[in-house]
N, C-alpha and C. Protein backbone atom coordinates (compact mmCIF):
# COMPACT_ATOMS: atom_id res chain seq x y z
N UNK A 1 14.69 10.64 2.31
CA UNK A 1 14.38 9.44 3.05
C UNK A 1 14.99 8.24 2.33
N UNK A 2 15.19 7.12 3.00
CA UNK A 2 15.90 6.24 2.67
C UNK A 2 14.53 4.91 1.70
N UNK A 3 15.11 3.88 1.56
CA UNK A 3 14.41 2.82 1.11
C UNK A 3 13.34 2.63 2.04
N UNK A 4 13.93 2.21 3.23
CA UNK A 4 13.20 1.56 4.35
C UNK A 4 12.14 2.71 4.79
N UNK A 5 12.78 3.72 5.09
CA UNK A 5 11.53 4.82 5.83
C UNK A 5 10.67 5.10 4.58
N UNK A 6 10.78 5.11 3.72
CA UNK A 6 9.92 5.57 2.26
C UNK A 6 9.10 4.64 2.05
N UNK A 7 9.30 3.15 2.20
CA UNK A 7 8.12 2.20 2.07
C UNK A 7 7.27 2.20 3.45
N UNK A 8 7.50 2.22 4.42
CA UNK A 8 6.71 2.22 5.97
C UNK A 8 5.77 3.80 5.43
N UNK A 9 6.66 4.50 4.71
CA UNK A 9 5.68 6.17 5.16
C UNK A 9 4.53 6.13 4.16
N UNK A 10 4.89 5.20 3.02
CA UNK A 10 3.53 4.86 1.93
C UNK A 10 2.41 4.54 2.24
N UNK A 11 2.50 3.37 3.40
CA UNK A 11 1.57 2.86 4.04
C UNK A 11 0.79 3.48 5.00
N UNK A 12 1.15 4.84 5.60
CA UNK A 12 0.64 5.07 6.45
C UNK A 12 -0.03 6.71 6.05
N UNK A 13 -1.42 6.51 5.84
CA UNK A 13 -2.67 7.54 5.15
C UNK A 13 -2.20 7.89 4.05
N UNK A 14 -3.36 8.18 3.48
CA UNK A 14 -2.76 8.71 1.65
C UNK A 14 -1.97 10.20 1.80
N UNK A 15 -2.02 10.87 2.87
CA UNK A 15 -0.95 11.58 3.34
C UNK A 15 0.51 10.94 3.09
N UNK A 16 0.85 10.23 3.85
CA UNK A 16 1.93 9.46 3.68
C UNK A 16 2.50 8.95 2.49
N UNK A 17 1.67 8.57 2.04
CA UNK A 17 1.83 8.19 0.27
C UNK A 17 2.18 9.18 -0.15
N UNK A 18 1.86 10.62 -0.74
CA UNK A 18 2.11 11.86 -1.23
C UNK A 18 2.98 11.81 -0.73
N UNK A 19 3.31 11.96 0.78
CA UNK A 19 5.21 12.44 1.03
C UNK A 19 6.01 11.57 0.11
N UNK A 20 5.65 10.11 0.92
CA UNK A 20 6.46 9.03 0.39
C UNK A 20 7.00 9.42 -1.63
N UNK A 21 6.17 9.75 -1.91
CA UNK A 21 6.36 9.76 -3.50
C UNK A 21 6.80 11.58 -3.98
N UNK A 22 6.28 12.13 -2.94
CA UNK A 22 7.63 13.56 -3.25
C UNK A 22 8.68 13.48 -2.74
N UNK A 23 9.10 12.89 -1.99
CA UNK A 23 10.18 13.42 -0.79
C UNK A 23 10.70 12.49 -0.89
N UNK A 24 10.28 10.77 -0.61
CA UNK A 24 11.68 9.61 -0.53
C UNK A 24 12.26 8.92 -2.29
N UNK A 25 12.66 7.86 -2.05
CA UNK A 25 13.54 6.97 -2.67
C UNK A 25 12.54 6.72 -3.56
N UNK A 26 11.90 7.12 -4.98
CA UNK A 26 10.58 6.44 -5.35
C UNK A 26 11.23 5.52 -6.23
N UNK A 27 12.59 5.35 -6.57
CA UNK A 27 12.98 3.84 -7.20
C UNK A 27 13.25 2.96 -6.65
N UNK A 28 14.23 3.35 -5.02
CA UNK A 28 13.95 2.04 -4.48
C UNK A 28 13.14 1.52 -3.59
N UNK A 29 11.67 2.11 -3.50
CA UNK A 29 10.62 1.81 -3.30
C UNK A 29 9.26 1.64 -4.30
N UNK A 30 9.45 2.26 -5.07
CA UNK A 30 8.53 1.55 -5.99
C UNK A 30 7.46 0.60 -5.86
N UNK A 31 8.41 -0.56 -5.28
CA UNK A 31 7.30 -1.66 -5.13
C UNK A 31 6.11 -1.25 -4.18
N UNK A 32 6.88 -0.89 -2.70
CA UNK A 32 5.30 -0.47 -1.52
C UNK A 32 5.07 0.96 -2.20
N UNK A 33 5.18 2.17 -2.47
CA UNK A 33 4.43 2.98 -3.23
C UNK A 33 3.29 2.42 -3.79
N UNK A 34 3.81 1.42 -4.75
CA UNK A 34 2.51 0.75 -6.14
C UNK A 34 1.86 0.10 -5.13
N UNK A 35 2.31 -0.84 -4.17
CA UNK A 35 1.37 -1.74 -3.38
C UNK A 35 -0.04 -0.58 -2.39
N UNK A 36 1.19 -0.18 -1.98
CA UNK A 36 0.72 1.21 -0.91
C UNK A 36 -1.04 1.67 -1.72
N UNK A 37 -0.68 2.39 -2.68
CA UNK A 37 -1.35 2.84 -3.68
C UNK A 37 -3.15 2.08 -4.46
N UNK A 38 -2.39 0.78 -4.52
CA UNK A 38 -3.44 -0.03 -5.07
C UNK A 38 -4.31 -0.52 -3.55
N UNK A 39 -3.48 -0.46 -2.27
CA UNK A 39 -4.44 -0.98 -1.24
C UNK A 39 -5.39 0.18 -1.30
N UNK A 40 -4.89 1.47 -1.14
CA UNK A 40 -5.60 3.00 -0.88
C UNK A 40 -6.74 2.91 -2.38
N UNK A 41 -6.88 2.76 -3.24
CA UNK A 41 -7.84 2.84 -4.27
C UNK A 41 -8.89 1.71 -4.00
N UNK A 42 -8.35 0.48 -3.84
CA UNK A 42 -9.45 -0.45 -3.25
C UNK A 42 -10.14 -0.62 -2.29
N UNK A 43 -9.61 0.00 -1.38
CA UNK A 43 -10.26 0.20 -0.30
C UNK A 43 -11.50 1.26 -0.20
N UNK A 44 -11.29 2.28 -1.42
CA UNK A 44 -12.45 2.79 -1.49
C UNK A 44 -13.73 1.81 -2.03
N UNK A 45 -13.74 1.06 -2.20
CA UNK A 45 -14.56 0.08 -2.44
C UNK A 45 -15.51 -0.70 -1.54
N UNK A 46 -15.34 -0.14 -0.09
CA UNK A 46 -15.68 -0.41 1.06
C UNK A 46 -16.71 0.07 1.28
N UNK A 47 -17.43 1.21 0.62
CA UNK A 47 -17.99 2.04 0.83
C UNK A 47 -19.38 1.41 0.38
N UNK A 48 -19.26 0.28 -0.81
CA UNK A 48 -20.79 -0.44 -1.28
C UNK A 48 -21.27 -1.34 0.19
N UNK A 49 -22.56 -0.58 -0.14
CA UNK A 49 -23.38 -1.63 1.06
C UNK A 49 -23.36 -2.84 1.19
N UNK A 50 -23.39 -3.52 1.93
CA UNK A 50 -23.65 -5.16 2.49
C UNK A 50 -22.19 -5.44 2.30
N UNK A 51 -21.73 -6.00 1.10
CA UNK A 51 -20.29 -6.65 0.76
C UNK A 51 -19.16 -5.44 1.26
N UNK A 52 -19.64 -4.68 1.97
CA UNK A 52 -18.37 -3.03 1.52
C UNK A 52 -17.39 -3.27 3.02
N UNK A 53 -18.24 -3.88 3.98
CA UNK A 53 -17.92 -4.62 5.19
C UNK A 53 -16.43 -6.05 5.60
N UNK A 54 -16.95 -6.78 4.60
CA UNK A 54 -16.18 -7.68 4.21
C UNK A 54 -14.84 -7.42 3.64
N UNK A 55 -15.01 -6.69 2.32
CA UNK A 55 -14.00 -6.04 1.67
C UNK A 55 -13.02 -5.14 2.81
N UNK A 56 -13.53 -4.30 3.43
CA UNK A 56 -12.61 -3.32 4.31
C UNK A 56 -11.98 -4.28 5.10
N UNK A 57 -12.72 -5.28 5.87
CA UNK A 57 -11.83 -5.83 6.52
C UNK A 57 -10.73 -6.79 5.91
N UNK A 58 -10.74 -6.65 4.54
CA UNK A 58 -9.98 -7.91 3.30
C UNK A 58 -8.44 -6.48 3.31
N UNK A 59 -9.33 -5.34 3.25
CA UNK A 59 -8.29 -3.89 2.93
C UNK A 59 -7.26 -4.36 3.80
N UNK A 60 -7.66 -3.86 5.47
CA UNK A 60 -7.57 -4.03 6.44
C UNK A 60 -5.83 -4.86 6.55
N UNK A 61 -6.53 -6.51 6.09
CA UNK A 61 -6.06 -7.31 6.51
C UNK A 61 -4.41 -7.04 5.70
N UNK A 62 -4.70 -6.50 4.10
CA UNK A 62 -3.49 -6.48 3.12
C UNK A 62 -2.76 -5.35 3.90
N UNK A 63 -3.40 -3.88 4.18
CA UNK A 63 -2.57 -3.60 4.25
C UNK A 63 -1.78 -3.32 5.68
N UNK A 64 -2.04 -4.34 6.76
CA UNK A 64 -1.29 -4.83 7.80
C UNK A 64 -0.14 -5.81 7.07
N UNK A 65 -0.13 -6.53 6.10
CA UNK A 65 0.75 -7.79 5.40
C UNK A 65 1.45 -6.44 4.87
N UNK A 66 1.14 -5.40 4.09
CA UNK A 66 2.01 -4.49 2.96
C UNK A 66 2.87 -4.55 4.28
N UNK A 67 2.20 -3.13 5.43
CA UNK A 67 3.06 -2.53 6.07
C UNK A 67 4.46 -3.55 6.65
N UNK A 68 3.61 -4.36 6.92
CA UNK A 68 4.82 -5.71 7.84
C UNK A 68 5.73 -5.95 6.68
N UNK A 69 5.84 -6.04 5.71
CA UNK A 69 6.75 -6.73 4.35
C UNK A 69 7.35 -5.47 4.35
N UNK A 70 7.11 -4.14 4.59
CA UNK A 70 7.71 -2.71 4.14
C UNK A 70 8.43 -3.14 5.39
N UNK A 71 8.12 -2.99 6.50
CA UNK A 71 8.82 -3.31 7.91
C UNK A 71 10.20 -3.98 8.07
N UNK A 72 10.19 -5.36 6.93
CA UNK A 72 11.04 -6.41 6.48
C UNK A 72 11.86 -6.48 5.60
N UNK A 73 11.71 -5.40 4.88
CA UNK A 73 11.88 -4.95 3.67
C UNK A 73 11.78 -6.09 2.58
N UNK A 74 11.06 -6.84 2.80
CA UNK A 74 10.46 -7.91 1.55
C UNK A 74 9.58 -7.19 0.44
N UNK A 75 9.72 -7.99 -0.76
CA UNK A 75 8.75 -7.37 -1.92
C UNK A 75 7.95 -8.21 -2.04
N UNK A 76 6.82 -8.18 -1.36
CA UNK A 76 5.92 -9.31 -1.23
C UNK A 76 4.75 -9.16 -1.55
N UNK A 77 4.13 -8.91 -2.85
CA UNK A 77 2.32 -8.47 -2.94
C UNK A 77 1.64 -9.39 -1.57
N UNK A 78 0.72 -8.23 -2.29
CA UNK A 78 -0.63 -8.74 -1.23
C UNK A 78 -1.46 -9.73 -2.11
N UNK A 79 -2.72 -10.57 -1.04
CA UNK A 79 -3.16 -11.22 -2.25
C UNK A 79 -4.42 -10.95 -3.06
N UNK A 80 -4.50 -11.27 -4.12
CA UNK A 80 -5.59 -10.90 -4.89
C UNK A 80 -5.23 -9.40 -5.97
N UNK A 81 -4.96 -8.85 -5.22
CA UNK A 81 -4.66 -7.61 -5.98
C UNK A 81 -3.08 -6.60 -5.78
N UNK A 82 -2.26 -7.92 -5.33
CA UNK A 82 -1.29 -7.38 -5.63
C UNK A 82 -0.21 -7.38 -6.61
N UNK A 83 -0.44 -8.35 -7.81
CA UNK A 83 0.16 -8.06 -8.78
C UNK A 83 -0.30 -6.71 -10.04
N UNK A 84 -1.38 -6.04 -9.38
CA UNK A 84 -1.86 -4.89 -10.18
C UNK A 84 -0.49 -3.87 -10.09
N UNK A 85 0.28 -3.29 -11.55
CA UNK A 85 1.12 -2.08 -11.38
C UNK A 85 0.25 -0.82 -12.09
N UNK A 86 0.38 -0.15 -11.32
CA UNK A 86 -0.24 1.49 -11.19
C UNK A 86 0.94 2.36 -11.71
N UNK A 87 1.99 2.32 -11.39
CA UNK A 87 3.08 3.13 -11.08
C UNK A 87 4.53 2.06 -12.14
N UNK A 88 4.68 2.74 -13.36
CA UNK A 88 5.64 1.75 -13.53
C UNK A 88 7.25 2.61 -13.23
């Protein structure tokens, strides 16, 4: 897979991520992998009562911005937690 299809396929279920990171470009994607990655771990965070609501829809919101920037091919964190690297 190329740059472009390898960052769109990160984003889409942690399925996608696993391909994305066996199968495509993982250097010249890197960036949505790590982004990809850090939305999918925080988002488990959704799961605490009362605030877990808020947060998912915060998930939600980043990783509609990831996918669209993968779309664009911009390297654009998300905010709040997108300068976290997971993946160097």
């Amino acid at each position: 897979m190329d740059k472009k299809t390898t960052s769109i396929v990160a984003y889409i279920t942690w399925i996608g991520l696993v391909i994305a990171f066996c199968a495509g470009d993982k250097e010249g994607a890197k960036f949505h992998l790590n982004q990809a990655l850090v939305i999918f771990l925080f988002s488990l965070l959704s799961v605490i009562p009362c605030i877990g609501i808020i947060w998912g829809i915060f998930m939600l919101v980043c990783w509609i911005m990831g996918l669209i920037a993968a779309i664009n091919q911009e390297e654009k964190p998300v905010p709040l937690i997108g300068k976290i690297q997971l993946l160097k």
